[in-house]
Protein backbone atom coordinates (compact mmCIF):
# COMPACT_ATOMS: atom_id res chain seq x y z
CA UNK A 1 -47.37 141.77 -78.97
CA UNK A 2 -49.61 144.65 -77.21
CA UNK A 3 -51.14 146.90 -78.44
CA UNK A 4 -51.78 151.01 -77.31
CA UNK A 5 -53.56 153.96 -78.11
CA UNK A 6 -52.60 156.54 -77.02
CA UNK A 7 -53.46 160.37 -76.89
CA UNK A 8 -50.63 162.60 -76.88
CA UNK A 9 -53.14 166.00 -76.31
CA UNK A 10 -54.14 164.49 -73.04
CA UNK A 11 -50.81 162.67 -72.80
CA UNK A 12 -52.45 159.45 -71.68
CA UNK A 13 -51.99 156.11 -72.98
CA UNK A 14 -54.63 153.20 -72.78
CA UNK A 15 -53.67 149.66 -72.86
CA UNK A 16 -55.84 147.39 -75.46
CA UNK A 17 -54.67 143.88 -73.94
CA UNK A 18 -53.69 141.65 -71.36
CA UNK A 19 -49.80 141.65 -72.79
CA UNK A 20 -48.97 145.04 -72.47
CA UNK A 21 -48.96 144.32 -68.55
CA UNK A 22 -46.46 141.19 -69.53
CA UNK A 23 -44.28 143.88 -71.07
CA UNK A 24 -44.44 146.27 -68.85
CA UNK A 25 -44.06 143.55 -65.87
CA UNK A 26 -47.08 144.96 -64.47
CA UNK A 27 -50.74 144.22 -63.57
CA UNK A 28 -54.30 145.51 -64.05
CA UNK A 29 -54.08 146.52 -60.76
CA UNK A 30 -51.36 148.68 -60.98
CA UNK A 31 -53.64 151.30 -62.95
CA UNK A 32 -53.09 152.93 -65.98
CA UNK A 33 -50.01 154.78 -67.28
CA UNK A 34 -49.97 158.09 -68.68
CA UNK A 35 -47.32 158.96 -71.16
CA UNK A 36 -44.91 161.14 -69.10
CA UNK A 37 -45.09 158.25 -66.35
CA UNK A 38 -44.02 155.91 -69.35
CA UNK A 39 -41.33 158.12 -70.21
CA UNK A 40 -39.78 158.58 -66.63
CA UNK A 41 -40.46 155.72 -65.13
CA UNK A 42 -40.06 152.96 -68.16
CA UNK A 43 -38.23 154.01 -70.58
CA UNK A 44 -34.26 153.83 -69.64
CA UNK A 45 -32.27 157.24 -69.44
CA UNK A 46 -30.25 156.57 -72.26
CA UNK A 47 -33.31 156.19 -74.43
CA UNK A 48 -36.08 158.21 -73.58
CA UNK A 49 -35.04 161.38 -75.71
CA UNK A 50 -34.53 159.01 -79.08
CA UNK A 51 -38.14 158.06 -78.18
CA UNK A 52 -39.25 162.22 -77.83
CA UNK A 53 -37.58 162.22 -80.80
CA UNK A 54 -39.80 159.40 -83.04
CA UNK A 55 -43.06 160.34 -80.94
CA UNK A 56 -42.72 164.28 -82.03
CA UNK A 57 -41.53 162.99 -86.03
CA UNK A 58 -44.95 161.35 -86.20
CA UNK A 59 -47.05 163.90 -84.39
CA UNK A 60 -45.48 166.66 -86.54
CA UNK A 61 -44.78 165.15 -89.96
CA UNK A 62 -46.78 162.32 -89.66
CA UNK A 63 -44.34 159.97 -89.92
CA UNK A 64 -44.04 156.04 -89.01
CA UNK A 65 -43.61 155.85 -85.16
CA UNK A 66 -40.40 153.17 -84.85
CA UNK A 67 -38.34 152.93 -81.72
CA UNK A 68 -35.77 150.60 -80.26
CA UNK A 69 -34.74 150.70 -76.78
CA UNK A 70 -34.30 149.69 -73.43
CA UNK A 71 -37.17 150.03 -70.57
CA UNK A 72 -37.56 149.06 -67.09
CA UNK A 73 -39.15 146.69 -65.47
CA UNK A 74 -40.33 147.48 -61.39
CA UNK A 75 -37.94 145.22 -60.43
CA UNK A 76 -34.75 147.12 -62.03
CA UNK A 77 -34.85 144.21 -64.72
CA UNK A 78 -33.55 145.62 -68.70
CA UNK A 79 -35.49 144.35 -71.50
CA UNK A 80 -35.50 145.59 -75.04
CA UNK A 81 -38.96 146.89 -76.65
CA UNK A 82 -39.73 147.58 -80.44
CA UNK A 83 -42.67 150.43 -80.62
CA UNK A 84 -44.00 150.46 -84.35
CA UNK A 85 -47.24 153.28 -84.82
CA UNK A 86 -49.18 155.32 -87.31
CA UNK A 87 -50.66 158.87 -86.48
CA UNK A 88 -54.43 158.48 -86.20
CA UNK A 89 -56.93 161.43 -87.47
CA UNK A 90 -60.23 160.16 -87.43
CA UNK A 91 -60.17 158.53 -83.73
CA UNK A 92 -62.38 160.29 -81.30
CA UNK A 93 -62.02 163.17 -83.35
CA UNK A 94 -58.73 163.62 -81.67
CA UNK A 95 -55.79 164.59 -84.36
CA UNK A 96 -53.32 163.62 -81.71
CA UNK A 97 -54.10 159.69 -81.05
CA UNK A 98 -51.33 157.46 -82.21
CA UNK A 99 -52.31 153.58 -82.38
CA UNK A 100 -49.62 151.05 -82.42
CA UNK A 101 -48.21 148.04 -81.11
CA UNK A 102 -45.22 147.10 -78.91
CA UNK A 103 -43.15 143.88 -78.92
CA UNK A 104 -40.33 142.62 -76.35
CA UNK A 105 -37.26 141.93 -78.33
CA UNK A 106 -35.33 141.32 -75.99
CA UNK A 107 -34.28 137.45 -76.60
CA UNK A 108 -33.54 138.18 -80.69
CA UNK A 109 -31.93 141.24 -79.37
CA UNK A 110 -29.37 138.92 -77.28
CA UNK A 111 -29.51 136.49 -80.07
CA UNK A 112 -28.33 139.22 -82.25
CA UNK A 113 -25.54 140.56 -79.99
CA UNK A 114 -24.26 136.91 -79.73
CA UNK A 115 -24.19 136.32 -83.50
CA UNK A 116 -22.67 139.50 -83.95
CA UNK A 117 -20.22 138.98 -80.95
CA UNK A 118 -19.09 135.63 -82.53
CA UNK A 119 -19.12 136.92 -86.18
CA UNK A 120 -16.93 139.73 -84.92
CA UNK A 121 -14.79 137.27 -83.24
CA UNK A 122 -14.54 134.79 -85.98
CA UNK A 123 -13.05 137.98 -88.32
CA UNK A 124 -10.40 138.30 -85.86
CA UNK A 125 -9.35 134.82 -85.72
CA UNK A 126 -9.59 135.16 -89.39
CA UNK A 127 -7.15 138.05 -89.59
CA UNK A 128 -4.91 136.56 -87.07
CA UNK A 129 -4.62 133.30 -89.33
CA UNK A 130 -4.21 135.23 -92.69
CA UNK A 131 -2.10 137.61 -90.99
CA UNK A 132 -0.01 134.88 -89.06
CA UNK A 133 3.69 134.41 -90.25
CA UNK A 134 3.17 130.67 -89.31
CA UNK A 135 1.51 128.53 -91.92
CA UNK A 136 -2.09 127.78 -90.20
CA UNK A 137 -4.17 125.01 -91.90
CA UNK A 138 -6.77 122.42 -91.52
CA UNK A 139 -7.55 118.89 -92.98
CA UNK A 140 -10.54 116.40 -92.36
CA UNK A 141 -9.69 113.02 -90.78
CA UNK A 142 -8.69 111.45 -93.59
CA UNK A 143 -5.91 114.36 -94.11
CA UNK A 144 -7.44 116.36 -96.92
CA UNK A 145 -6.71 120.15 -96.56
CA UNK A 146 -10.05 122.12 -95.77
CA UNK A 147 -8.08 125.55 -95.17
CA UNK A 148 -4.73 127.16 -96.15
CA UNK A 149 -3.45 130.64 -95.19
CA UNK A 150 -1.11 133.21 -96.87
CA UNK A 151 1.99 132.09 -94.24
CA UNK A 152 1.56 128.69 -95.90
CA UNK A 153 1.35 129.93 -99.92
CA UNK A 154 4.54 131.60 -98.70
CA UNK A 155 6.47 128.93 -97.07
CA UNK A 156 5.39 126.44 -99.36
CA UNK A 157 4.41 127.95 -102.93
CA UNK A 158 1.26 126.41 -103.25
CA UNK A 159 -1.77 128.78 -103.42
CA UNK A 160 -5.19 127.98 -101.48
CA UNK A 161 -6.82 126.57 -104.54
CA UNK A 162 -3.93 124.65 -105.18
CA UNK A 163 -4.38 122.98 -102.19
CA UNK A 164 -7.45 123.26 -100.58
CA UNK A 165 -8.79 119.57 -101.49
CA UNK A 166 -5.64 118.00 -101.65
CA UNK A 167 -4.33 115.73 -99.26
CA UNK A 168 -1.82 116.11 -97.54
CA UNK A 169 0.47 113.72 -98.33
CA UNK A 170 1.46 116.18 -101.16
CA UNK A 171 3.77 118.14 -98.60
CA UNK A 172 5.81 114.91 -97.41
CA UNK A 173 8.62 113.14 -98.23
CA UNK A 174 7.57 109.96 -99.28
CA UNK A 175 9.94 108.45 -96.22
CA UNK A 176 8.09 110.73 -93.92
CA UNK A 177 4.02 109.69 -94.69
CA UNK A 178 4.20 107.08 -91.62
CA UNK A 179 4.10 109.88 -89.55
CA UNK A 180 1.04 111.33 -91.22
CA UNK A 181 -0.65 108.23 -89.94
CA UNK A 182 1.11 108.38 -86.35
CA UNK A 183 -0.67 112.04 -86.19
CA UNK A 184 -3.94 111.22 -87.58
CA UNK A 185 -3.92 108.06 -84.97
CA UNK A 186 -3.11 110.73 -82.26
CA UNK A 187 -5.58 113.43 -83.37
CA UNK A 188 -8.38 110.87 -83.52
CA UNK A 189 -7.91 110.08 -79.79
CA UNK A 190 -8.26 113.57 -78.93
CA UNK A 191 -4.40 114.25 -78.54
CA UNK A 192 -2.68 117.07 -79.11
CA UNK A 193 0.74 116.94 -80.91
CA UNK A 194 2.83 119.76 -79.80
CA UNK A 195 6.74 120.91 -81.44
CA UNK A 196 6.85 117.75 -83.93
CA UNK A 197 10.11 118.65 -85.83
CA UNK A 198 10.25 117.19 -89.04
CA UNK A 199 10.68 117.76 -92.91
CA UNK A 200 8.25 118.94 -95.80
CA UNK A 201 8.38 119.35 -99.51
CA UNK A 202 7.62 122.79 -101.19
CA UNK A 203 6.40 123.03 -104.73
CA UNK A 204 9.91 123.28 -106.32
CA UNK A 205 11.00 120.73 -104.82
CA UNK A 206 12.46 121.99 -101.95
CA UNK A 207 12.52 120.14 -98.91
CA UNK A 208 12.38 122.31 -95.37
CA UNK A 209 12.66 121.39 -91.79
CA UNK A 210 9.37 122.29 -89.86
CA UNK A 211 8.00 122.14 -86.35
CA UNK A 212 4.14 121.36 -86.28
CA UNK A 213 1.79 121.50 -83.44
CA UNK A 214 -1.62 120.19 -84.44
CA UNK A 215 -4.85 120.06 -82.72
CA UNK A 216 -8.35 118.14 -82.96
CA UNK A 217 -11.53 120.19 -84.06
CA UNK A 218 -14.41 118.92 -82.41
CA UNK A 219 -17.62 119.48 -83.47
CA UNK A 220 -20.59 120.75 -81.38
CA UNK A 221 -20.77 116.89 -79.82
CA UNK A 222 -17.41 116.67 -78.82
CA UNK A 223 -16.84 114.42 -81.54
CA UNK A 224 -13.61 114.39 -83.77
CA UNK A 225 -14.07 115.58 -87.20
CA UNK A 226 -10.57 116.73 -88.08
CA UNK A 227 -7.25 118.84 -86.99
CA UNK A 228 -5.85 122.04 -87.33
CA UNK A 229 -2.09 122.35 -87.95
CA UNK A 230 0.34 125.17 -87.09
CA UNK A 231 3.49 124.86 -88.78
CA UNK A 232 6.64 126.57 -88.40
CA UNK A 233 9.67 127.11 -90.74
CA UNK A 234 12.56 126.01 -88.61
CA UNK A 235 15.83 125.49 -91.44
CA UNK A 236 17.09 128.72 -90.10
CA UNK A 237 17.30 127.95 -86.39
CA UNK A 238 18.59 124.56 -87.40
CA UNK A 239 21.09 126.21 -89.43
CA UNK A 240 22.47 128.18 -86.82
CA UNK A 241 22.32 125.39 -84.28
CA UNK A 242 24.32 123.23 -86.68
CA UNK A 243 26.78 126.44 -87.02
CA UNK A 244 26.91 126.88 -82.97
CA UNK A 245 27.66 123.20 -82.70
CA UNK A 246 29.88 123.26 -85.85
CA UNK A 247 31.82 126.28 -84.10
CA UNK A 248 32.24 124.64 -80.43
CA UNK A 249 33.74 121.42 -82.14
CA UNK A 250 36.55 123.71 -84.26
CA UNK A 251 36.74 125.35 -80.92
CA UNK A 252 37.52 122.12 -79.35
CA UNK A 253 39.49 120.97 -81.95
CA UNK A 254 41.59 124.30 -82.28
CA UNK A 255 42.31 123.41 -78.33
CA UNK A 256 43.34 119.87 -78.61
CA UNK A 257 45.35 120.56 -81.76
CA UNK A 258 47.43 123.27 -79.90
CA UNK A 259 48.10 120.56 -77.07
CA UNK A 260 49.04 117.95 -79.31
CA UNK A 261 51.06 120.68 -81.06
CA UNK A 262 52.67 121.57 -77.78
CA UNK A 263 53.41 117.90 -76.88
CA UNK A 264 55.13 116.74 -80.74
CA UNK A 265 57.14 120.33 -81.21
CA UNK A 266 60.27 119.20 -79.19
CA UNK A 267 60.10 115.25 -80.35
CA UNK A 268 60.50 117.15 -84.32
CA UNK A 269 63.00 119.37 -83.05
CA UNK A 270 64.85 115.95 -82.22
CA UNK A 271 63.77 114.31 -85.47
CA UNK A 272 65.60 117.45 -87.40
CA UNK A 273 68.45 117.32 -85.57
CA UNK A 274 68.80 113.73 -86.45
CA UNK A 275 68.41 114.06 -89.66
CA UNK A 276 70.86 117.34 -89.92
CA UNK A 277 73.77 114.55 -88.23
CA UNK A 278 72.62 112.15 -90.82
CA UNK A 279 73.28 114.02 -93.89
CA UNK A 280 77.32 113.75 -93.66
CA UNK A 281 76.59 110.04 -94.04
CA UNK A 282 74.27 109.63 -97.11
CA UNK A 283 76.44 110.07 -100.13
CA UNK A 284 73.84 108.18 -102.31
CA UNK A 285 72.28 110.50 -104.54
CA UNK A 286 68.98 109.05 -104.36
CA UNK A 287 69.24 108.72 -100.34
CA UNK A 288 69.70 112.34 -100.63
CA UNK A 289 66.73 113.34 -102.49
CA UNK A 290 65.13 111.50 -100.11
CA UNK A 291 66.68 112.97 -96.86
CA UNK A 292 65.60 116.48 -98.56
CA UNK A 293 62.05 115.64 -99.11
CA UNK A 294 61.91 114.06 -95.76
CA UNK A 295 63.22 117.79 -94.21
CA UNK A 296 60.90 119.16 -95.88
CA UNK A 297 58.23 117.40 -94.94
CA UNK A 298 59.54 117.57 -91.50
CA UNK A 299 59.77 121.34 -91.77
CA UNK A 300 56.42 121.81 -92.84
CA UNK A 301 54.68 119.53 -90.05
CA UNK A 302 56.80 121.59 -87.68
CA UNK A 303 56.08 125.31 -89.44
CA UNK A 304 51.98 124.11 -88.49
CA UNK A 305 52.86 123.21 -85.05
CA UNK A 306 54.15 126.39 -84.52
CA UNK A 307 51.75 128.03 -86.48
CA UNK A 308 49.08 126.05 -84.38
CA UNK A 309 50.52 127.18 -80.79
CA UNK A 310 50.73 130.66 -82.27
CA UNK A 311 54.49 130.72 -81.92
CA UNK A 312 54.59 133.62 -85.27
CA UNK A 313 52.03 134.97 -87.76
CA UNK A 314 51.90 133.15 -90.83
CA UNK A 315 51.73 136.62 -92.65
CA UNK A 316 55.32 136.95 -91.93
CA UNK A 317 56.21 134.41 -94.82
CA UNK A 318 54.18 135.10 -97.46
CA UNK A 319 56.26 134.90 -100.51
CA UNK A 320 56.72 135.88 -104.11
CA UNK A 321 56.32 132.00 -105.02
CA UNK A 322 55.73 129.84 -108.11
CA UNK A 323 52.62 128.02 -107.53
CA UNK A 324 53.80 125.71 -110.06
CA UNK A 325 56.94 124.77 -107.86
CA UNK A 326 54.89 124.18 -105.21
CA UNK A 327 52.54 121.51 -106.86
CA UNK A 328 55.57 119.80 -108.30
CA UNK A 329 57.31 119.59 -105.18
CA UNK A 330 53.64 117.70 -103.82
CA UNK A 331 53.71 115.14 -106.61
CA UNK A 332 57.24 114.18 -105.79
CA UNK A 333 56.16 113.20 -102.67
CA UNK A 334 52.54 111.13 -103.56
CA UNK A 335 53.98 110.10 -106.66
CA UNK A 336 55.47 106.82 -105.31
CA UNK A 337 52.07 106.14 -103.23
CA UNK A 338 50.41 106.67 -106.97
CA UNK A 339 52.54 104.40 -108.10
CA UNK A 340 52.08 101.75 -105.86
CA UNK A 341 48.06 102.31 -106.00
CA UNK A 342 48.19 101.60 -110.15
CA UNK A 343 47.22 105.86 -110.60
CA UNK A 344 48.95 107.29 -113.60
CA UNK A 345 50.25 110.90 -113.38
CA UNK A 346 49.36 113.53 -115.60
CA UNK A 347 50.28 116.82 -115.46
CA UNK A 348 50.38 120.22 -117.29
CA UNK A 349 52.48 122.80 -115.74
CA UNK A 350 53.56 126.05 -118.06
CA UNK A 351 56.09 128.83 -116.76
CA UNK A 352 53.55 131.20 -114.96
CA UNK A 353 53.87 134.24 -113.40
CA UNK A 354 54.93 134.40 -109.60
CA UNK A 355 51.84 135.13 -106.88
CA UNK A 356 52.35 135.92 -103.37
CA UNK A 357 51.50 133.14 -101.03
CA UNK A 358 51.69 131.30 -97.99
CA UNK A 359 54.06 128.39 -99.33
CA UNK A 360 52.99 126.11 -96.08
CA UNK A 361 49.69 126.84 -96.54
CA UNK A 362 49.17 126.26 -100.36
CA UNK A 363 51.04 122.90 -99.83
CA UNK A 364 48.71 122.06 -96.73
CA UNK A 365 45.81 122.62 -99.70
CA UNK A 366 47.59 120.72 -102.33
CA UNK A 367 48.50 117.74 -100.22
CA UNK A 368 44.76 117.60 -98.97
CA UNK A 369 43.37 116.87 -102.41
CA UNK A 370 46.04 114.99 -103.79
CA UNK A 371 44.99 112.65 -100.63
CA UNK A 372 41.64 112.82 -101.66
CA UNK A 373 42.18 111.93 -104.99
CA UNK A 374 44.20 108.71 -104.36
CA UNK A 375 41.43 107.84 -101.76
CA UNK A 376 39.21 107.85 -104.48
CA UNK A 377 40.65 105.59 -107.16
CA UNK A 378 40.99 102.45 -104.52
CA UNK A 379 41.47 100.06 -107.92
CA UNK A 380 43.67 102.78 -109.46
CA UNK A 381 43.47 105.63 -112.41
CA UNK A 382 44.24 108.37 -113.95
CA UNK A 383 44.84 111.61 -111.92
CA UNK A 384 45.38 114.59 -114.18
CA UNK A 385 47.39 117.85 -112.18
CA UNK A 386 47.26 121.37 -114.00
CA UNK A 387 47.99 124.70 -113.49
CA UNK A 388 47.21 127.29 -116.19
CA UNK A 389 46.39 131.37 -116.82
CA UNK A 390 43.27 132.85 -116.75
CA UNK A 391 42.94 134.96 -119.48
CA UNK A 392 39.40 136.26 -118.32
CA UNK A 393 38.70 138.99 -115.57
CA UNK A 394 39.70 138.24 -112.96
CA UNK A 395 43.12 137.40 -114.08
CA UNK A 396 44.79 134.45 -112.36
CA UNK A 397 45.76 130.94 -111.65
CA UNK A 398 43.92 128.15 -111.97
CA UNK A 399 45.00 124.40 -110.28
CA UNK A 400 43.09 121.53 -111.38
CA UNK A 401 43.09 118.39 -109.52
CA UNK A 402 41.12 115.55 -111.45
CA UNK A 403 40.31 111.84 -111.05
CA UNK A 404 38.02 109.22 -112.40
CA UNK A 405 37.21 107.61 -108.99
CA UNK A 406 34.33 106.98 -107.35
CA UNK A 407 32.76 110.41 -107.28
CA UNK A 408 30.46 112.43 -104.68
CA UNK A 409 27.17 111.72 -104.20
CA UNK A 410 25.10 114.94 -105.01
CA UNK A 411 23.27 115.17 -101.48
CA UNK A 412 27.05 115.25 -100.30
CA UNK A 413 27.95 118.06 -102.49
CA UNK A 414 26.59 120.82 -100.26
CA UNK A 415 28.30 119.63 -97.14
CA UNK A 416 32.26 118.83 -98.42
CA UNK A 417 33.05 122.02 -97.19
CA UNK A 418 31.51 121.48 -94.32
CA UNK A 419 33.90 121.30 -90.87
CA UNK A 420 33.86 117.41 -89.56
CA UNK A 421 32.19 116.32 -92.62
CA UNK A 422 33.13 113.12 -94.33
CA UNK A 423 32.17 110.43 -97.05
CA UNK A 424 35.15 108.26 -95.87
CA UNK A 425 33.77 105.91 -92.70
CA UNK A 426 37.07 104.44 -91.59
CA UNK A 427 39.57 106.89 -92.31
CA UNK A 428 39.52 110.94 -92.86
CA UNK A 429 38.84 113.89 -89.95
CA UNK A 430 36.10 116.19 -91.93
CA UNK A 431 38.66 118.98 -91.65
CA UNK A 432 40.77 118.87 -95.03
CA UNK A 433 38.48 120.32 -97.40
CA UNK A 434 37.01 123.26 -94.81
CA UNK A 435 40.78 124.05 -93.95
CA UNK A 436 41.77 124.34 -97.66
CA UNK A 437 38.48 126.18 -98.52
CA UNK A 438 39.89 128.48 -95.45
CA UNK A 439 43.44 128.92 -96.91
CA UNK A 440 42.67 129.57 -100.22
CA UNK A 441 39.58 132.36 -99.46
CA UNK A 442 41.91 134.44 -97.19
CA UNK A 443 44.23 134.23 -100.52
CA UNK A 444 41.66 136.23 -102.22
CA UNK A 445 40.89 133.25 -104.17
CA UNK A 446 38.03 130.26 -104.26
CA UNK A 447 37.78 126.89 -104.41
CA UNK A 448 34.72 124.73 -106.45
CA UNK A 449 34.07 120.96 -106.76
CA UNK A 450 32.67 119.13 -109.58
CA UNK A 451 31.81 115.37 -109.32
CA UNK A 452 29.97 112.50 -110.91
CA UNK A 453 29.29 108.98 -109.80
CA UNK A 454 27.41 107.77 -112.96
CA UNK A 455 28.78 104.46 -113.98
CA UNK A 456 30.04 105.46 -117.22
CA UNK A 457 30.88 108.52 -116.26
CA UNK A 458 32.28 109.18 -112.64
CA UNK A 459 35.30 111.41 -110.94
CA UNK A 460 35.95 114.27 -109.28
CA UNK A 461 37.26 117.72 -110.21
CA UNK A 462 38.52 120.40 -108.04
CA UNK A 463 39.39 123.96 -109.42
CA UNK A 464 41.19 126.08 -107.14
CA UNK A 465 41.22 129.84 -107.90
CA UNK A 466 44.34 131.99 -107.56
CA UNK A 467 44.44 135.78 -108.15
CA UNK A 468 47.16 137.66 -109.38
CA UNK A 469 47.16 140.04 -106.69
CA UNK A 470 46.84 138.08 -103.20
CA UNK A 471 45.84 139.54 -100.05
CA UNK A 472 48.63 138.98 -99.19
CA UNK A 473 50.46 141.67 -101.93
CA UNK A 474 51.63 144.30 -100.16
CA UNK A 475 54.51 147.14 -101.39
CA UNK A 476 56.20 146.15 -98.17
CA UNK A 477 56.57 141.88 -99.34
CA UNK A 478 59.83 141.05 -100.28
């Protein structure tokens, strides 16, 4: 610290020690400096009127002289000075002596910029984590959570004080903690682990599909003390992935079935025409019956092939229909497979009101969980058919297909409507259920499944909705 006096009537300043000339970066030598040489030759530009400013304060209200500034030293160098003084009366008799010392600053003035630099920079990265959209956290090594921002009290429900302290193992699947351990094994040897997609748990129980990049936080050794962890929600991108994929296959599908179409539409035509020669020669009754429902059949596994290949719209032949009929004319022809599989029949079918419908399409529906059904009940059962009113808005018609087999799983549940999806390994395409759940929506109506595969209590019911009015009921239907 040095110490001045100096005389601001005479404008000259006297140096009291030996580190004044430190200061100043000058010598003995070099003379004494006035004050207006101070001023324009030490004190920077941008500076020397805040110092007129203090000097003139304390000369005319006798106040404290404090400045902070810059200065130069003769060899261009900056440094930072702190000037602290009093107004002196009584020296020399002089009322215009101001004693005082002055202190280079200029390392806690650097120090200070640098703290302040970081602080300032550490509030950003703050902001940018709390403000981040992806869940941003941090655990120690031995995976307890040390931070936890707002992206992750979103995505997961868990607030920081939840959390903070936990470990970690309270967001995974109990399958999944081995690869808590693979990552902690990884972070320890100073790996990163970059786009790991995988699966957490939220608070209600929810489980998610993530990607996670995390990183090792070293401390100011280099040595590992824990990892950060960015994690992003990814269920809707798989979502729509599974949807692309889901598409391109009923693409594919919708391509091969209109070649296959193309290739069994003139071996049918034959089969018909056989049968149409045969029917002079069966005068059995029963042989008839049979011959019928075998046209039919025939008829309707033609009407799709055509309908496949695009041949007519099936708009065309919507009908005033009895929905009834229609079911009844399925059972006839899965009641002898019922029979032969021990499944006892059981239907309900009162006179109902007609409904406009697709006939080929409602019978595609029916047929598909009749199938289903049977498949089901492998040591037989009871399969219970019904059709009834709905007496509550909307008003309708109601089909209920119900067995006591085996039942669906409840992580299946989701997915039976689901294109390609299937419980049944060795037999089955995925395809029924989505095309009946097709059908029946561009009726106007829905379709819902119900099942349980408790021991005492297992089966399967499907409800398919029917309204009154159709899409298909137009003034111009027959």
């Amino acid at each position: 610290m040095g110490v001045f006096v100096w005389d601001t009537v005479a404008d000259r300043g006297t140096w009291e020690n030996d580190r004044m000339y430190e200061i100043f970066g000058r010598t003995p030598g070099d003379g004494l400096v006035n004050g207006a040489a101070f001023l324009n030759s030490v004190v920077h530009t941008d500076y020397r009127e805040e110092f007129q400013h203090a000097v003139q304060a304390t000369l005319q209200n006798g106040e404290a002289l404090y400045f902070q500034g810059r200065i130069h030293l003769p060899d261009k160098t900056l440094r930072w000075i702190e000037v602290k003084g009093q107004l002196q009366s009584d020296i020399g008799g002089s009322p215009g002596v101001i004693l005082g010392t002055i202190r280079d600053i200029t390392h806690g003035r650097r120090d200070a910029e640098i703290l302040r630099d970081s602080s300032k920079r550490l509030a950003e990265l703050a902001a940018i984590v709390e403000s981040s959209d992806d869940v941003i956290l941090s655990k120690d090594l031995n995976g307890i959570i040390t931070s936890w921002n707002a992206a992750a009290t979103r995505v997961f429900g868990y607030s920081a004080d939840e959390m903070i302290g936990q470990s970690i193992l309270k967001l995974i699947p109990k399958e999944f903690h081995s690869d808590e351990k693979t990552i902690i094994e990884q972070v320890r040897a100073g790996r990163r682990v970059e786009h790991f997609e995988t699966v957490r748990l939220t608070k209600s129980g929810q489980l998610i599909e993530v990607s996670l990049t995390v990183s090792p936080v070293k401390d100011e050794d280099g040595q590992v003390i824990g990892a950060s962890k960015i994690l992003r929600e990814i269920s809707e991108r798989k979502r729509l992935e599974q949807s692309l994929l889901q598409a391109e296959k009923i693409a594919a599908t919708g391509r091969m079935a209109a070649t296959i179409a193309h290739e069994i539409n003139n071996p049918l035509e034959s089969v018909m025409n056989l049968l149409y020669l045969l029917r002079p020669k069966v005068t059995d009754p029963e042989g008839a019956d049979y011959l019928n429902t075998a046209e039919s059949e025939l008829s309707r596994v033609s009407h799709i092939a055509k309908q496949t290949l695009g041949y007519y719209r099936e708009h065309a032949s919507a009908r005033s229909t009895s929905l009834t009929e229609i079911v009844q004319h399925a059972i006839s022809i899965y009641e002898p497979r019922c029979v032969a599989a021990n499944i006892e029949l059981r239907t309900s079918f009162p006179v109902l009101p007609k409904i406009v419908l697709r006939r080929g399409e409602m019978m595609q529906v029916i047929s598909n969980l009749l199938m289903n059904a049977i498949y089901a009940m492998p040591a037989g059962g009871v399969l219970s058919v019904s059709v009834e009113d709905v007496q509550s808005f909307p008003h309708g018609i109601v089909l209920t297909i119900q067995d006591d087999g085996v039942g669906i799983e409840p992580h299946h549940l989701p997915k039976v409507f689901e294109a390609f999806f299937t419980t049944r390994s060795t037999i089955g395409t995925g395809i029924g259920l989505f095309v009946a759940k097709q059908f029946v929506e561009a009726h106007g109506g829905h379709i819902t499944i119900e099942s349980q595969t408790d021991p005492s209590r297992h089966g399967t019911t499907v409800s398919v909705f029917l309204p009154l009015s159709t899409t298909y009921d137009t003034p111009s239907t027959p």
